[in-house]
N, C-alpha and C. Protein backbone atom coordinates (compact mmCIF):
# COMPACT_ATOMS: atom_id res chain seq x y z
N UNK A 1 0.84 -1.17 0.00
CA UNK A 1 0.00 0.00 0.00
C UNK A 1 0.89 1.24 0.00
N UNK A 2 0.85 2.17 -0.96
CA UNK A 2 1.33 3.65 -1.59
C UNK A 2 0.98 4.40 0.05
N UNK A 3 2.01 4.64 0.87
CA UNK A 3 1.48 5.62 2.09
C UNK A 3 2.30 7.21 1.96
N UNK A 4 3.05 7.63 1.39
CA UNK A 4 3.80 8.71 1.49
C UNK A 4 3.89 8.97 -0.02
N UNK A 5 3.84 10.57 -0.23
CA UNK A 5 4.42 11.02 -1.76
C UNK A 5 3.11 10.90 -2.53
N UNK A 6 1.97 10.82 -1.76
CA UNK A 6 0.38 11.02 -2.65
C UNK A 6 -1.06 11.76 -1.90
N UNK A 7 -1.51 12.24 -2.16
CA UNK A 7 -2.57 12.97 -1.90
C UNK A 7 -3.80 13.40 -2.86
N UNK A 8 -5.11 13.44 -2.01
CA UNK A 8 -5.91 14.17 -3.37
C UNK A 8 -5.62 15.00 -4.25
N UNK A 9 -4.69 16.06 -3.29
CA UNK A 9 -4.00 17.49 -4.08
C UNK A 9 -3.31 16.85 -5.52
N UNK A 10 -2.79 15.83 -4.96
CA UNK A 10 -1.34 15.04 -6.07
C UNK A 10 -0.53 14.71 -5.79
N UNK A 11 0.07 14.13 -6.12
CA UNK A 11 1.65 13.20 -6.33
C UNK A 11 2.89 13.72 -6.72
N UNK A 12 4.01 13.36 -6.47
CA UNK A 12 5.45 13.54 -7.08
C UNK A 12 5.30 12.84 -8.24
N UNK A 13 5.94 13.83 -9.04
CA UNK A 13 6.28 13.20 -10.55
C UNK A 13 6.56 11.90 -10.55
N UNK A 14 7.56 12.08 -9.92
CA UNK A 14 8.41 10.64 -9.69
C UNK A 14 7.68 9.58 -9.23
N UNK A 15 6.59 9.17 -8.47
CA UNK A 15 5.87 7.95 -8.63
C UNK A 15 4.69 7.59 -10.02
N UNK A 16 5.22 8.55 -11.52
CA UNK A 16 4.38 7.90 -12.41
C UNK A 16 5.74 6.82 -13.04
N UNK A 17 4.63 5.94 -13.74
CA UNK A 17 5.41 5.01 -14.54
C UNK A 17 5.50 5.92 -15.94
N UNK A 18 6.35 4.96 -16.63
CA UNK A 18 6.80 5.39 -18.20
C UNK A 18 5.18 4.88 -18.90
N UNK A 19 4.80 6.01 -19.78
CA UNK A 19 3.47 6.50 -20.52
C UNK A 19 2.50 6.64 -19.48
N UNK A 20 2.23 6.90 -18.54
CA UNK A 20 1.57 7.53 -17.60
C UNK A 20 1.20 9.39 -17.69
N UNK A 21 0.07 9.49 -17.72
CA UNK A 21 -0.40 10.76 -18.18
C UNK A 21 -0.86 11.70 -16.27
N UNK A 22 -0.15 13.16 -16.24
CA UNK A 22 -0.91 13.45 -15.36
C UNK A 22 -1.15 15.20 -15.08
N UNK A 23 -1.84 15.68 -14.76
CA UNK A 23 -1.84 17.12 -15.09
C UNK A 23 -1.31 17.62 -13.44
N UNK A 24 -0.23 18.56 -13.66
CA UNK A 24 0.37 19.51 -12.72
C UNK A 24 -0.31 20.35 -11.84
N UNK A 25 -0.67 20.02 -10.76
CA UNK A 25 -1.20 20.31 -9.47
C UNK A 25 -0.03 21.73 -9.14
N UNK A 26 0.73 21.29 -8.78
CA UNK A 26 2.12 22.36 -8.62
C UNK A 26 3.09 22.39 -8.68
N UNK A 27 4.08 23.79 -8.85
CA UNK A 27 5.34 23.57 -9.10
C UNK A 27 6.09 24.03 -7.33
N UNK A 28 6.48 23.13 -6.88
CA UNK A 28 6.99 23.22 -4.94
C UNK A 28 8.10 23.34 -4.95
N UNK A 29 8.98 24.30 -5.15
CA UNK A 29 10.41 24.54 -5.38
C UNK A 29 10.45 25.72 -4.52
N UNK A 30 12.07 25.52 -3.37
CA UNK A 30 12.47 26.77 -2.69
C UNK A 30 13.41 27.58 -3.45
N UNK A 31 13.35 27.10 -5.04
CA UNK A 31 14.95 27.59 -5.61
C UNK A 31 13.74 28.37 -7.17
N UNK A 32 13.68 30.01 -7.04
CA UNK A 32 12.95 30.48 -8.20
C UNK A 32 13.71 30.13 -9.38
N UNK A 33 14.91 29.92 -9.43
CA UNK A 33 15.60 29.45 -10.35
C UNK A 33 15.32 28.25 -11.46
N UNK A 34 14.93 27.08 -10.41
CA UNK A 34 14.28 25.81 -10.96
C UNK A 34 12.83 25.97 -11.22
N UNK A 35 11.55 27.11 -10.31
CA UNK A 35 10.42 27.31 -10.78
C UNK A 35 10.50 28.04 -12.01
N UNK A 36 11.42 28.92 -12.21
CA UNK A 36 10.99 29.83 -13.58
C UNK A 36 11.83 29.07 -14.49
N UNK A 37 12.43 28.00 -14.70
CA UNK A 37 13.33 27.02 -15.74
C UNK A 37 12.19 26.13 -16.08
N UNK A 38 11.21 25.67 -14.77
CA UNK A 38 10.26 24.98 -15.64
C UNK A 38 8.67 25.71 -15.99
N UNK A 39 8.94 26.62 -15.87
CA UNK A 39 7.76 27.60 -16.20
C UNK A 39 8.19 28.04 -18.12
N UNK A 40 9.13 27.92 -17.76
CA UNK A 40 9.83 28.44 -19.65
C UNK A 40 9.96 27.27 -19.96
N UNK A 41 9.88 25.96 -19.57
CA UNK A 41 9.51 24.44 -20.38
C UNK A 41 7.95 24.04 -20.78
N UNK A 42 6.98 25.05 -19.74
CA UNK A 42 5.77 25.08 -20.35
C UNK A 42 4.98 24.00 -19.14
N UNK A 43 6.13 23.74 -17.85
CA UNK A 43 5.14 23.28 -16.91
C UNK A 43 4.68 24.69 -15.82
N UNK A 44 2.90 23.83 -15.52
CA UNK A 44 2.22 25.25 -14.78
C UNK A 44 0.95 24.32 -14.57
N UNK A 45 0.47 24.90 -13.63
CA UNK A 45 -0.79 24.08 -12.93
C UNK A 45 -1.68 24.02 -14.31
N UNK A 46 -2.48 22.88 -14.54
CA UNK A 46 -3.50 22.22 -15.33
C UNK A 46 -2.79 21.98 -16.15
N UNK A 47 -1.21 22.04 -16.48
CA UNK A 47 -0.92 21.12 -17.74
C UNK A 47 -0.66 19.87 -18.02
N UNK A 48 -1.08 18.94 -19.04
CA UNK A 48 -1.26 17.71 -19.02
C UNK A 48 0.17 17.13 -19.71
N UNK A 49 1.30 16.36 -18.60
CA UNK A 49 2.31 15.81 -18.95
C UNK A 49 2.32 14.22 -19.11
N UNK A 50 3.23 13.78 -19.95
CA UNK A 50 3.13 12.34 -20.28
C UNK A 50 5.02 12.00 -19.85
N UNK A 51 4.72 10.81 -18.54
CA UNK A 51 6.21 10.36 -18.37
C UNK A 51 6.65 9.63 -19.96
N UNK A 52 8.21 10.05 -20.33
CA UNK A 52 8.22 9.20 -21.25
C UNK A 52 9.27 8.03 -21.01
N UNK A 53 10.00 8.34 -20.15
CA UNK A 53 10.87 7.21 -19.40
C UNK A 53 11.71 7.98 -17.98
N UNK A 54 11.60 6.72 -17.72
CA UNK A 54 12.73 7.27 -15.76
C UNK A 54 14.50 7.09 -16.07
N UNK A 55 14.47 5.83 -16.89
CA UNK A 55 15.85 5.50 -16.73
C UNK A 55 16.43 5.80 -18.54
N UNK A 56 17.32 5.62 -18.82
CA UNK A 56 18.92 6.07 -18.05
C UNK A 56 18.39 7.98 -17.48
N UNK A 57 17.51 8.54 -18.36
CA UNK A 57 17.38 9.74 -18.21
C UNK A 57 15.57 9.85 -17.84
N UNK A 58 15.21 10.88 -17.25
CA UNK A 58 14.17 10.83 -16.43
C UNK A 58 13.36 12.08 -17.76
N UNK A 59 12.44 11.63 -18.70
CA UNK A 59 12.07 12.24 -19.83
C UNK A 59 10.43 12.75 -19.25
N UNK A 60 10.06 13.89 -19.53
CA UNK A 60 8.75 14.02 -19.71
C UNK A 60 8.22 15.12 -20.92
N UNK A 61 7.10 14.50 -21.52
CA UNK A 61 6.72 15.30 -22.57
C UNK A 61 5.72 16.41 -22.27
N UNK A 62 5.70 17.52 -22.68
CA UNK A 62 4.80 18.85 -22.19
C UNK A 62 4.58 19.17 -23.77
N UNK A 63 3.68 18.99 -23.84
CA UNK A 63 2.88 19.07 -25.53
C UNK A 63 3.64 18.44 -26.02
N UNK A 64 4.11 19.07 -27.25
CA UNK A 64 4.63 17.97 -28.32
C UNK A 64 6.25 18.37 -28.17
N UNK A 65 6.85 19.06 -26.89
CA UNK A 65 8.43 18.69 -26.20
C UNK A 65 8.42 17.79 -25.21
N UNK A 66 9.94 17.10 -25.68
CA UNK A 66 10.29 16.14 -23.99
C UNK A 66 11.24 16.77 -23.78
N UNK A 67 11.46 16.56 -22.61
CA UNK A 67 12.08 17.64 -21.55
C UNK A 67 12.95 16.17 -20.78
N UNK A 68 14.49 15.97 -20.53
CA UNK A 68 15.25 15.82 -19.43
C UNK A 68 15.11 16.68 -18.37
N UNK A 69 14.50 15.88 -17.15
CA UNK A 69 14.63 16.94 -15.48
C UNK A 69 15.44 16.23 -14.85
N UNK A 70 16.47 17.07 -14.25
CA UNK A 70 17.39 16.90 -13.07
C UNK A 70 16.29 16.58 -11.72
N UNK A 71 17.46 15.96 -10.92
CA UNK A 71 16.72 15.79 -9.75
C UNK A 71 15.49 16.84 -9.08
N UNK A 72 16.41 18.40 -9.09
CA UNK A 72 15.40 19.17 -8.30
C UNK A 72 14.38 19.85 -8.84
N UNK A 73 14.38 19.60 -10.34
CA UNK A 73 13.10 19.67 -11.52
C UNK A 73 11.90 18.72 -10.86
N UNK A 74 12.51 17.45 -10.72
CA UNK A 74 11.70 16.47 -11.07
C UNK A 74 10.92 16.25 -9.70
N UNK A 75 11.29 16.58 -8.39
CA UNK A 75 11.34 16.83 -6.90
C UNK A 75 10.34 18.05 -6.72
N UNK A 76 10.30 18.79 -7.87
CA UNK A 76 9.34 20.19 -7.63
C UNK A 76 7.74 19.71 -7.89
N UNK A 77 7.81 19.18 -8.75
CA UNK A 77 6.24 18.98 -9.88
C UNK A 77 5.53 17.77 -9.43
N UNK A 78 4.22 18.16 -8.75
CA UNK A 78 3.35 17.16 -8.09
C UNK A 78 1.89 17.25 -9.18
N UNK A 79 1.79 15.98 -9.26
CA UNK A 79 0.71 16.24 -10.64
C UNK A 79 -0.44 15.06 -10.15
N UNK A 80 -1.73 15.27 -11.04
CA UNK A 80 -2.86 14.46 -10.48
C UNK A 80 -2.76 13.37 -11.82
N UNK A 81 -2.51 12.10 -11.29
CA UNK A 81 -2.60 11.01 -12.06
C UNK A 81 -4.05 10.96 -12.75
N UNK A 82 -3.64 11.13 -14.42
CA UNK A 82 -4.73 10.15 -15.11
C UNK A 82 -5.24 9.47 -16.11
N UNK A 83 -6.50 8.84 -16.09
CA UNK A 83 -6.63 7.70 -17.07
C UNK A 83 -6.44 8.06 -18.66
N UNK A 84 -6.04 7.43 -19.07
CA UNK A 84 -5.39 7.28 -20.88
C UNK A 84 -6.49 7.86 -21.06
């Protein structure tokens, strides 16, 4: 049973699987640096992202770009899981 890292609000990026669809609840970053880097990638509350893989590189697509996020990218963006 999933007990930490989920809520109605939303989830960490990081617990979707690869092709998993989920729209951005928020961007939770203490560093404006990493919020306005992914604000100019086109993530922002209600947008609908698709994981496209975790490993070797941690990919997500925001419209029709995929985006590589570093750890404290990927650590910021809590999104609401959903169905295909």
């Amino acid at each position: 049973m999933l007990t930490t890292g989920f809520s109605v609000q939303g989830s960490s990026l990081k617990l979707l699987r690869a092709g998993e669809r989920g729209i951005v609840t928020r961007i939770n970053t203490l560093q404006d640096a990493t919020a306005q880097a992914l604000r100019n990638m086109g993530f922002q509350p209600g947008q609908t992202i698709t994981l496209e893989q975790q490993f070797p590189r941690f990919v997500v697509r925001v419209g029709s770009q995929c985006h590589a996020l570093d750890e404290p990218s990927k650590n910021a963006i809590y999104v609401r899981i959903v169905d295909h």
